[in-house]
Protein backbone atom coordinates (compact mmCIF):
# COMPACT_ATOMS: atom_id res chain seq x y z
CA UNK A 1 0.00 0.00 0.00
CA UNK A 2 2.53 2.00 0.73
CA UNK A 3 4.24 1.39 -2.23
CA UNK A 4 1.18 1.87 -4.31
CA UNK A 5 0.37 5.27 -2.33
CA UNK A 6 4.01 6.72 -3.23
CA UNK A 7 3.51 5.53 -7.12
CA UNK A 8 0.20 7.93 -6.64
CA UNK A 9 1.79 10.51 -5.27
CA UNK A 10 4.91 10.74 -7.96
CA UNK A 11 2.22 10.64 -10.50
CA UNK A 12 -0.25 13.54 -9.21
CA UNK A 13 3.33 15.43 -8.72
CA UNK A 14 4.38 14.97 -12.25
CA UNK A 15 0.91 15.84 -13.58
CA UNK A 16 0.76 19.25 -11.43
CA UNK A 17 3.92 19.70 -12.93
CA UNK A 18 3.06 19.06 -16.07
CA UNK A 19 0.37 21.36 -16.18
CA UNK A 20 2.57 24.56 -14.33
CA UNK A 21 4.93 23.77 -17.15
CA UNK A 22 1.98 24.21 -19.84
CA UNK A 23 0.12 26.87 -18.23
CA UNK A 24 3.82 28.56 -18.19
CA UNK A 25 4.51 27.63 -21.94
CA UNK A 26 0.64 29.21 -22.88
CA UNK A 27 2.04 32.38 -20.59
CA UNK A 28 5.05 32.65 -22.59
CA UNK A 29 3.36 32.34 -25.79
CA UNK A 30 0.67 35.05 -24.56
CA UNK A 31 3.46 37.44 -23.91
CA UNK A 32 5.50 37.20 -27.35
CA UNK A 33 1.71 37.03 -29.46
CA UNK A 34 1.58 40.50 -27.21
CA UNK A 35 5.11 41.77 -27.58
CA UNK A 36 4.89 40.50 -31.34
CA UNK A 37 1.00 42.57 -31.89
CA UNK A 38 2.82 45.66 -29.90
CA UNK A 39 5.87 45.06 -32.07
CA UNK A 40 3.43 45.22 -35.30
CA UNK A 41 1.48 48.16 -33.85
CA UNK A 42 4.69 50.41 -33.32
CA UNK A 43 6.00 49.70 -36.55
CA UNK A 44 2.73 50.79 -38.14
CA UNK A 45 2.83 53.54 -35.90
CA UNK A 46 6.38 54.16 -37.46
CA UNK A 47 5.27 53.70 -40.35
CA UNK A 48 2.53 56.44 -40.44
CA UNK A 49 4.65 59.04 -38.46
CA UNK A 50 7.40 58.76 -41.68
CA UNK A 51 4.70 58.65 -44.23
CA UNK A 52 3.53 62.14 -42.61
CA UNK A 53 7.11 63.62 -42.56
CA UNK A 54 7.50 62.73 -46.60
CA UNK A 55 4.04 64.31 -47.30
CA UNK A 56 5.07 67.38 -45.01
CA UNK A 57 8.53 67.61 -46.83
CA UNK A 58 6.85 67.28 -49.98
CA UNK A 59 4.39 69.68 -49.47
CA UNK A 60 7.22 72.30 -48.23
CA UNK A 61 8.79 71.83 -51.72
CA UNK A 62 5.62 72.18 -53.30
CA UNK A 63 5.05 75.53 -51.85
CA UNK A 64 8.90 76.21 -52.79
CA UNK A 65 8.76 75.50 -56.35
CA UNK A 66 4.91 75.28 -57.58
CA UNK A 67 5.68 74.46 -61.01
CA UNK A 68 6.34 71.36 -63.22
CA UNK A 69 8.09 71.37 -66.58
CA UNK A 70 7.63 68.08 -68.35
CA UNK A 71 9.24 67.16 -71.93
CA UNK A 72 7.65 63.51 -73.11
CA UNK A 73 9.53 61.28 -75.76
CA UNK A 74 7.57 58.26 -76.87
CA UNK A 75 7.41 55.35 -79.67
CA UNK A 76 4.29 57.58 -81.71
CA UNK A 77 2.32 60.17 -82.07
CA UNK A 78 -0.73 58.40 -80.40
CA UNK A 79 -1.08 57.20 -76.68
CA UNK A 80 -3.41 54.57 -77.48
CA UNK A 81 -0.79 53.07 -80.45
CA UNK A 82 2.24 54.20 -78.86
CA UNK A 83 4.60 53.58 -75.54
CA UNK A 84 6.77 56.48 -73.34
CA UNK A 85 10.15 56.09 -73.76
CA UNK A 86 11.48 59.18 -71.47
CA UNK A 87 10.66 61.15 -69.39
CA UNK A 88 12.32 64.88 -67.98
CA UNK A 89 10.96 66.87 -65.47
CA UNK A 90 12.19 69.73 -63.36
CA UNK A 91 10.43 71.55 -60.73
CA UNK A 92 10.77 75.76 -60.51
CA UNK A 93 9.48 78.76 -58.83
CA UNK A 94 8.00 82.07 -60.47
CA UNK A 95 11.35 83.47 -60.21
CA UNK A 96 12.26 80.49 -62.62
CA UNK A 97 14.97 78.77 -59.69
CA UNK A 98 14.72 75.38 -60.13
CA UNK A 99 14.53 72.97 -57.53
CA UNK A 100 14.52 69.05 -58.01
CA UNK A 101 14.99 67.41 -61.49
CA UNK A 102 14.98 63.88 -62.79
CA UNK A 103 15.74 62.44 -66.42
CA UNK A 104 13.36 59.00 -66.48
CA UNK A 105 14.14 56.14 -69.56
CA UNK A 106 10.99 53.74 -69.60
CA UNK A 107 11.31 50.66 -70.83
CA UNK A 108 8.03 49.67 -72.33
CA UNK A 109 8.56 45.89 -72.50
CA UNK A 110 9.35 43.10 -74.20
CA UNK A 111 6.19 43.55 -76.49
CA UNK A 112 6.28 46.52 -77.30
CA UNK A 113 8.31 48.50 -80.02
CA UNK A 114 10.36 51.36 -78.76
CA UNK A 115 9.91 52.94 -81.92
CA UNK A 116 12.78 54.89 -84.49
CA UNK A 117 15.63 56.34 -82.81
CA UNK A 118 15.13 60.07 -83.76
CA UNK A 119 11.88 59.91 -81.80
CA UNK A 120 13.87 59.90 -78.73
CA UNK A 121 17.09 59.85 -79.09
CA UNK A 122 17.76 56.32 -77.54
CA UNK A 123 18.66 53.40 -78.92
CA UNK A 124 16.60 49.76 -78.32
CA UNK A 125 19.56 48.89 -75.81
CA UNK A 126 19.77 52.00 -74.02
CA UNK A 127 15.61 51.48 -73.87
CA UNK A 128 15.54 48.04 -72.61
CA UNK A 129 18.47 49.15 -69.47
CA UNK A 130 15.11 51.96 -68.64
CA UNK A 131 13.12 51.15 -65.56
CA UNK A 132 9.04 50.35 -66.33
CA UNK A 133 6.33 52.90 -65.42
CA UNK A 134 5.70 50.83 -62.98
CA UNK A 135 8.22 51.57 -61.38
CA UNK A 136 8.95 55.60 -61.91
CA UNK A 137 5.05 56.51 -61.34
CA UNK A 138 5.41 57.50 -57.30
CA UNK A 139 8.29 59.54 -58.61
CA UNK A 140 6.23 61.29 -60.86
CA UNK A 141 3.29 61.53 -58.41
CA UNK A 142 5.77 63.32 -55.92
CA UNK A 143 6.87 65.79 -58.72
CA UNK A 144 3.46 66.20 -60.40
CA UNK A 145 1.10 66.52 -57.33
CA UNK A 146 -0.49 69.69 -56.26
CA UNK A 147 1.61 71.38 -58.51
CA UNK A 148 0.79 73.38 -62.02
CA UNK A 149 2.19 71.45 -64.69
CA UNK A 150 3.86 73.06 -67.74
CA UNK A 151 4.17 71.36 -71.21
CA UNK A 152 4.40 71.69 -74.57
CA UNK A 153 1.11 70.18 -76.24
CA UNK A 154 -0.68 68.97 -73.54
CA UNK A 155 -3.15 66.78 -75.42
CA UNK A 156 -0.13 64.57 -76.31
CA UNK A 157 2.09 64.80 -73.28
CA UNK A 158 -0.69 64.34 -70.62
CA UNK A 159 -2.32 61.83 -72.85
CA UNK A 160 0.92 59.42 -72.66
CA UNK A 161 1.07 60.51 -68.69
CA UNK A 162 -2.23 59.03 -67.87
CA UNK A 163 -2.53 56.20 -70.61
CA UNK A 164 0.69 55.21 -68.95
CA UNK A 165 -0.09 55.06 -65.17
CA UNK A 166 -3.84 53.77 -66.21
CA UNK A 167 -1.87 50.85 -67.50
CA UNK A 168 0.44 50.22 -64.62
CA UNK A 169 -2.09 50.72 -62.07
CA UNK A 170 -4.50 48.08 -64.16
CA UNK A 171 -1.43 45.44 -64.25
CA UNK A 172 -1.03 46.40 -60.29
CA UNK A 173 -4.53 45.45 -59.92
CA UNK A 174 -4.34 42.21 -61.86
CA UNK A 175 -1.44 41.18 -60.15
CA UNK A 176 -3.01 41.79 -56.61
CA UNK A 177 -6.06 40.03 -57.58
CA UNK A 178 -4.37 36.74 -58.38
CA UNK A 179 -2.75 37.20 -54.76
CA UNK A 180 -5.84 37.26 -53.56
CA UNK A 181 -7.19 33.61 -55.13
CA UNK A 182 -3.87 32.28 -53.79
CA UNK A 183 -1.75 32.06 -57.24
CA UNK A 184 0.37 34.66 -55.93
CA UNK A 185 1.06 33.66 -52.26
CA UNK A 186 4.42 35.28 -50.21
CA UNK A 187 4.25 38.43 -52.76
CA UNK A 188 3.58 41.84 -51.31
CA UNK A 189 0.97 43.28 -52.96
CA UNK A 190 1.77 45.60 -55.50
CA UNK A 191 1.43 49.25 -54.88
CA UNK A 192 2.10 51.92 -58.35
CA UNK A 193 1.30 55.27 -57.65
CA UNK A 194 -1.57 57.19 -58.91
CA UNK A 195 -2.57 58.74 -62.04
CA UNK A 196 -0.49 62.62 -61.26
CA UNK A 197 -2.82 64.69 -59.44
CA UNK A 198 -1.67 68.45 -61.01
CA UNK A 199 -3.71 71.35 -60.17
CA UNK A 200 -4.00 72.76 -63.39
CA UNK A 201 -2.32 71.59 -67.04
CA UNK A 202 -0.67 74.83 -68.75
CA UNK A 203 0.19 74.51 -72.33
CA UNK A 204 2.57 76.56 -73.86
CA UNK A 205 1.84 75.62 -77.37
CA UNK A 206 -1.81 76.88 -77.30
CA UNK A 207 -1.13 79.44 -75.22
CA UNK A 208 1.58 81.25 -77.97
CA UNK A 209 -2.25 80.71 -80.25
CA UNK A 210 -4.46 82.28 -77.67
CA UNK A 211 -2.07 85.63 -78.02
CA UNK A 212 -2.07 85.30 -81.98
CA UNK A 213 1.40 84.28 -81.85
CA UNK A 214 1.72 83.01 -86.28
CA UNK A 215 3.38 80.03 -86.06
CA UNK A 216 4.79 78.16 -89.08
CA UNK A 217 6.82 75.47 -87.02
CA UNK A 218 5.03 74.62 -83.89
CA UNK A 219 7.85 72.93 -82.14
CA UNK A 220 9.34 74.13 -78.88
CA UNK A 221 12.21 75.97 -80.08
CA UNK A 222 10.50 77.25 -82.77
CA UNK A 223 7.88 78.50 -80.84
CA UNK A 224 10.33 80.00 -78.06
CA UNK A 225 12.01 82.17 -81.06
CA UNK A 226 8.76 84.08 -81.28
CA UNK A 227 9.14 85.22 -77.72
CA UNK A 228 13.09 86.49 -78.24
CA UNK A 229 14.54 83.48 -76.57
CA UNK A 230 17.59 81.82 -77.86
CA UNK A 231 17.36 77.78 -78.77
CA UNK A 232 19.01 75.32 -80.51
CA UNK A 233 17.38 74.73 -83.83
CA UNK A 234 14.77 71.84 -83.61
CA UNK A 235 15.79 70.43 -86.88
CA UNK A 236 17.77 67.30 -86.55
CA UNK A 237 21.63 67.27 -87.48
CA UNK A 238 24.63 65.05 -86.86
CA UNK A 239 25.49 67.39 -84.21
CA UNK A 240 22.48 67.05 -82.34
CA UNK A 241 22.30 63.35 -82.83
CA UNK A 242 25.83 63.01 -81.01
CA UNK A 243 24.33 64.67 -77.87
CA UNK A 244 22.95 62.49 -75.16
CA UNK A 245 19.68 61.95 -75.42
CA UNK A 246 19.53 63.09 -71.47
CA UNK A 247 21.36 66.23 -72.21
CA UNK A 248 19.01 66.95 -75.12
CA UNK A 249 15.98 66.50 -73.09
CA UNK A 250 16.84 68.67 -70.16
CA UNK A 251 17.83 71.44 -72.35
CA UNK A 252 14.17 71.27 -74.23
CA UNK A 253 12.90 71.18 -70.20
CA UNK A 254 14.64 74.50 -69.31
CA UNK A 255 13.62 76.11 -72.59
CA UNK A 256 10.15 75.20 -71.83
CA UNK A 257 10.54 76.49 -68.54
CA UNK A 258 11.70 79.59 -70.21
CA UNK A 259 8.78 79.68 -72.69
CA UNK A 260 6.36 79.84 -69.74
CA UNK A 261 7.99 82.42 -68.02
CA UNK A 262 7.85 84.65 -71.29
CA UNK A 263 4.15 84.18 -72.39
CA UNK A 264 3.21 84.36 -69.25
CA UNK A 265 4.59 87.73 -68.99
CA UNK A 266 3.15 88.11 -72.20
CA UNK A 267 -0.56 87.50 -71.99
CA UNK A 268 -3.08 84.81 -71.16
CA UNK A 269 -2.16 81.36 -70.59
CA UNK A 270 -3.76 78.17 -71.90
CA UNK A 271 -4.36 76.34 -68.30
CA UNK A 272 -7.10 73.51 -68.12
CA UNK A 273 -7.72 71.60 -64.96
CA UNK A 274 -7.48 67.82 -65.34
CA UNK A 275 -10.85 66.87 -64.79
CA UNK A 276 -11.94 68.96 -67.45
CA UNK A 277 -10.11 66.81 -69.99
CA UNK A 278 -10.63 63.11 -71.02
CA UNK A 279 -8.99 60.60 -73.67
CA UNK A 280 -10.34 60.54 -77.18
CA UNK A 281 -10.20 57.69 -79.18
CA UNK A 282 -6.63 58.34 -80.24
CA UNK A 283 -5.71 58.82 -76.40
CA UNK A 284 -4.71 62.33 -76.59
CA UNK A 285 -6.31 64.16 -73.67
CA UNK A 286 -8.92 66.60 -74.41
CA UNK A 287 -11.78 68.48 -72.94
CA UNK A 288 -15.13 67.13 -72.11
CA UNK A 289 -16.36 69.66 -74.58
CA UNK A 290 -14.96 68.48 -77.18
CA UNK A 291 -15.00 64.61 -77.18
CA UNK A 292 -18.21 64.87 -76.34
CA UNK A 293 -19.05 66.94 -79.37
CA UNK A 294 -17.08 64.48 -81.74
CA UNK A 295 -19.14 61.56 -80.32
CA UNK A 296 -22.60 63.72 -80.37
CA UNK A 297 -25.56 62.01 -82.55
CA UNK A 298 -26.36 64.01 -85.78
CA UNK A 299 -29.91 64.73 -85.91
CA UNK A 300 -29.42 66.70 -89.11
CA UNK A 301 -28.16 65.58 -92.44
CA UNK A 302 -25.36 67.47 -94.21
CA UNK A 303 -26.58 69.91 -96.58
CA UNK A 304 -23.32 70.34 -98.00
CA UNK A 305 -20.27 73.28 -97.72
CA UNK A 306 -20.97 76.32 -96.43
CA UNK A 307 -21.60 79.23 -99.22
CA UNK A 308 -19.89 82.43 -97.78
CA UNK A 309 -21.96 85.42 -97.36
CA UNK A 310 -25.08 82.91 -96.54
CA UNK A 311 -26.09 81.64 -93.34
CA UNK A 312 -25.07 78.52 -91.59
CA UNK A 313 -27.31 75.35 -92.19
CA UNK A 314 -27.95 72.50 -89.33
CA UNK A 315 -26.57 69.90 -90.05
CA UNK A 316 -23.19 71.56 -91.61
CA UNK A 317 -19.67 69.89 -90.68
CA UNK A 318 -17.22 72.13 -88.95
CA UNK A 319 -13.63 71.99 -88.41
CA UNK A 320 -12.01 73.79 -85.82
CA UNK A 321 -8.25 74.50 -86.81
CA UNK A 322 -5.96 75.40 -83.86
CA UNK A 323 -4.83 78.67 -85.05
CA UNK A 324 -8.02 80.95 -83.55
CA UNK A 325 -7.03 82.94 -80.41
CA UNK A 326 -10.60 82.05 -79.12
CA UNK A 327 -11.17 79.06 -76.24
CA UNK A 328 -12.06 76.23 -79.44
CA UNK A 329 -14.51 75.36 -76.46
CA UNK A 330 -15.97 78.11 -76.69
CA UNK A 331 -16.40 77.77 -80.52
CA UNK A 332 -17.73 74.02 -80.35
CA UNK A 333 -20.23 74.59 -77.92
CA UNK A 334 -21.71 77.34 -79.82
CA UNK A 335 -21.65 74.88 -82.62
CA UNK A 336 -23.28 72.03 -81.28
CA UNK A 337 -26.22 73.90 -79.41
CA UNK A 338 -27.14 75.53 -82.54
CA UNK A 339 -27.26 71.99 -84.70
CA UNK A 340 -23.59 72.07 -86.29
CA UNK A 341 -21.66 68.95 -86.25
CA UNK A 342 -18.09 69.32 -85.09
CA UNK A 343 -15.29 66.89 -86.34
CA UNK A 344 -11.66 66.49 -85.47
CA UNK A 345 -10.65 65.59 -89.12
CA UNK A 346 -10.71 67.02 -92.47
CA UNK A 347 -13.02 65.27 -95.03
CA UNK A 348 -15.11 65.82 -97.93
CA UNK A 349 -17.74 65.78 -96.08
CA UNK A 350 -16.31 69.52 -94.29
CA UNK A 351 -18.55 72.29 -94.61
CA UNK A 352 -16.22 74.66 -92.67
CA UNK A 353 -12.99 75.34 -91.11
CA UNK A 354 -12.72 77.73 -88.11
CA UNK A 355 -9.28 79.68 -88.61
CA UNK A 356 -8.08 82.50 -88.50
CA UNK A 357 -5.87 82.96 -90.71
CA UNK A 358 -6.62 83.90 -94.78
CA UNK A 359 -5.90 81.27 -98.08
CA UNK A 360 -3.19 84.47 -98.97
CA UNK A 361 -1.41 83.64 -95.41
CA UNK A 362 2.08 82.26 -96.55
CA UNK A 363 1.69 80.75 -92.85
CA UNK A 364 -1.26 78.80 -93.72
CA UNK A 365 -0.72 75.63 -92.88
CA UNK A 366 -2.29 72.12 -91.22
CA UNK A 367 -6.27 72.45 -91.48
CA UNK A 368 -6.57 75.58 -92.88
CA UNK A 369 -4.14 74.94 -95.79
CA UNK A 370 -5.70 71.15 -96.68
CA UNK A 371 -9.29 72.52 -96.36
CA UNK A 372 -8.30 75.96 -98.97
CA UNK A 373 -6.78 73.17 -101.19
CA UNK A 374 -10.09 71.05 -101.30
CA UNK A 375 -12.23 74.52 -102.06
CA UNK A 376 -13.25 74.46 -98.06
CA UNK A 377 -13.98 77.79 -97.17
CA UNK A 378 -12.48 78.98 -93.70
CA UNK A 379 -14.10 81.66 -91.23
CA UNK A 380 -12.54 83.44 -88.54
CA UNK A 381 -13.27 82.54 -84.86
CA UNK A 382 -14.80 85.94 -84.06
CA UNK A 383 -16.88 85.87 -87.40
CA UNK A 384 -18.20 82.18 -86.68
CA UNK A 385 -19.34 82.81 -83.55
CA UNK A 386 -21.59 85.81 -85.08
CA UNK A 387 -22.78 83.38 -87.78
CA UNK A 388 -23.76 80.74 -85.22
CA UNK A 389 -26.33 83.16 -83.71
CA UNK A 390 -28.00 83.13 -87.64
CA UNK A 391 -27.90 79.05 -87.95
CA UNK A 392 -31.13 77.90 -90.16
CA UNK A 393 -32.56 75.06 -90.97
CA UNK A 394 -32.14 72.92 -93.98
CA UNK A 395 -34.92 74.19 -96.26
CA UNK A 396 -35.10 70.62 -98.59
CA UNK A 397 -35.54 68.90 -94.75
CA UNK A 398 -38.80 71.49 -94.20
CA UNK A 399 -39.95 70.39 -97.89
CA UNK A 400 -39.75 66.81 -96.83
């Protein structure tokens, strides 16, 4: 018995320590799942406190240096057909100091052609070293955001910004989705940027229009000339070939920099806020206005080209050519509430083009010199928007 009553004890004794050596093992683990959740919660707490430091040192600079120059190279003319190759932006103040800069060469893929050489400047292996949007978009959200942005033909230049990030964010969120279903397990998910959040677009090709600036060569450097400011001449050459195509770029960034300073001191300035503008179907970024006005139904048929010294006719095709000094908004919309059809392109099918400038105009060019060719007649900005006010209807449509 007493052997038996020992063997009992020993037992209950190893059992009570069994469980003090559990309950002290589920202590233990208690303690590091708290230090481990109070580990995680500091570094997120870390993690916010930096993130607010970067937005309140970017915001400083902001304030510093509220401008943006950008100067785009890509494959093609189009954004929807066409890939960024490069990228150069500098940031600068109204005194024109600048403050950051960056030179960015995007490499579009393997799919994708970079395109001829004097687009850009680069060659295919200098292309494929370039980093992918992917991968230079926070960049650009950090110099683009809250910022007025400055470029050269922003229907283009924006257009390739935001086709651009739209892609990489839609790959981002492709990527992160087949994370979620478990074919992408252990990968962080994948976080791009933003499409750039500017305050307002300025163009400095439209603006040198809106103050009746006559351009024959709308290039940068051409169009800087008009304004008294010395550039290298736009027209390629061995010389300019041998350049880097970094050095080229940042000199077309400062001279654009220039350009706004000058027509800004000059006159009014082309500025549009983003979310006035949209893509068309050619992914050039334009306003509301006028997509919308392209992709309006036509109630009316065409009764033909417009007979000068006669009224307008519902119905009629119009062509708006850039050189007018008027918003073209402006023009459309008077268009299109009184019954005209606007298009984009020149066809035989044109009853008008807006322009201002006459078939004797040895700068007539683009719209206004095609449409004189094809016996189009052409009407001032100022003069169309007085004939809008007298639109009629089709008289053969009121016999019918």
């Amino acid at each position: 018995m007493t052997t038996r009553s020992s063997n009992l004890d020993d037992e209950y004794t190893a059992l009570a320590e069994d469980r003090a050596t559990d309950q002290a093992g589920d202590q233990a683990e208690d303690q590091a799942g708290d230090a481990e959740q109070g580990g995680q919660e500091e570094r997120a707490r870390a993690g916010r406190e930096a993130a607010e430091a970067r937005e309140a040192q970017r915001l400083e600079a902001v304030e510093a240096f509220p401008y943006v120059a950008l100067v785009a190279h890509s494959s093609g003319i189009h954004p929807s057909t066409s890939r960024l190759i490069s990228l150069d932006v500098l940031t600068f103040n109204d005194e024109g100091e600048v403050g950051e800069s960056q030179h960015m060469v995007i490499n579009p893929g393997p799919d994708a052609d970079p395109g001829p050489v004097h687009q850009h400047g680069l060659t295919h292996e200098e292309v494929a070293e370039g980093r992918r949007f992917s991968q230079v978009l926070k960049t650009l959200d950090r110099f683009i955001d809250d910022r007025t942005l400055v470029v050269h033909n922003a229907a283009r230049t924006w257009g390739f910004v935001v086709s651009e990030a739209r892609r990489a964010m839609n790959a981002a969120a492709r990527a992160n989705r087949s994370r979620g279903r478990g074919r992408g397990r252990g990968r962080r998910r994948q976080r791009v940027g933003h499409v750039p959040r500017p305050v307002q677009i300025v163009d400095t090709l439209v603006s040198a229009r809106r103050q009746g600036v006559p351009l024959d060569d709308t290039r940068l450097a051409a169009v800087a000339g008009h304004f008294g400011i010395e550039a290298a001449s736009p027209k390629a050459s061995v010389a300019r070939a041998n350049h880097p195509a970094a050095d080229v770029a940042r000199e077309s960034t400062l001279l654009l920099r220039e350009l706004y300073l000058a027509e800004r001191a000059a006159g009014e300035m082309a500025a549009r806020s983003p979310q006035d503008l949209r893509a068309d179907r050619f992914g050039l970024q334009r306003s509301h206005v006028r997509v919308d006005a392209v992709e309006a139904p036509r109630p009316y048929p065409n009764p033909g080209r417009h007979e000068p010294g006669k009224n307008l006719i519902r119905g009629m095709e119009i062509v708006v050519a850039p050189e007018i000094e008027m918003d073209p908004n402006d023009v459309i919309a008077a268009a299109v509430r009184e019954g005209l059809v606007y298009s984009e392109k020149l066809t035989r099918e044109t009853s008008l083009v807006v322009c201002n400038r006459t078939p004797g105009d040895p700068t007539l060019d683009g719209k206004g010199m095609h449409a004189h060719r094809k016996g189009i007649p052409l009407m001032a900005d100022t003069a169309f928007m007085d004939a809008v006010e007298r639109v009629k209807d089709n008289p053969e449509q009121r016999k019918s």
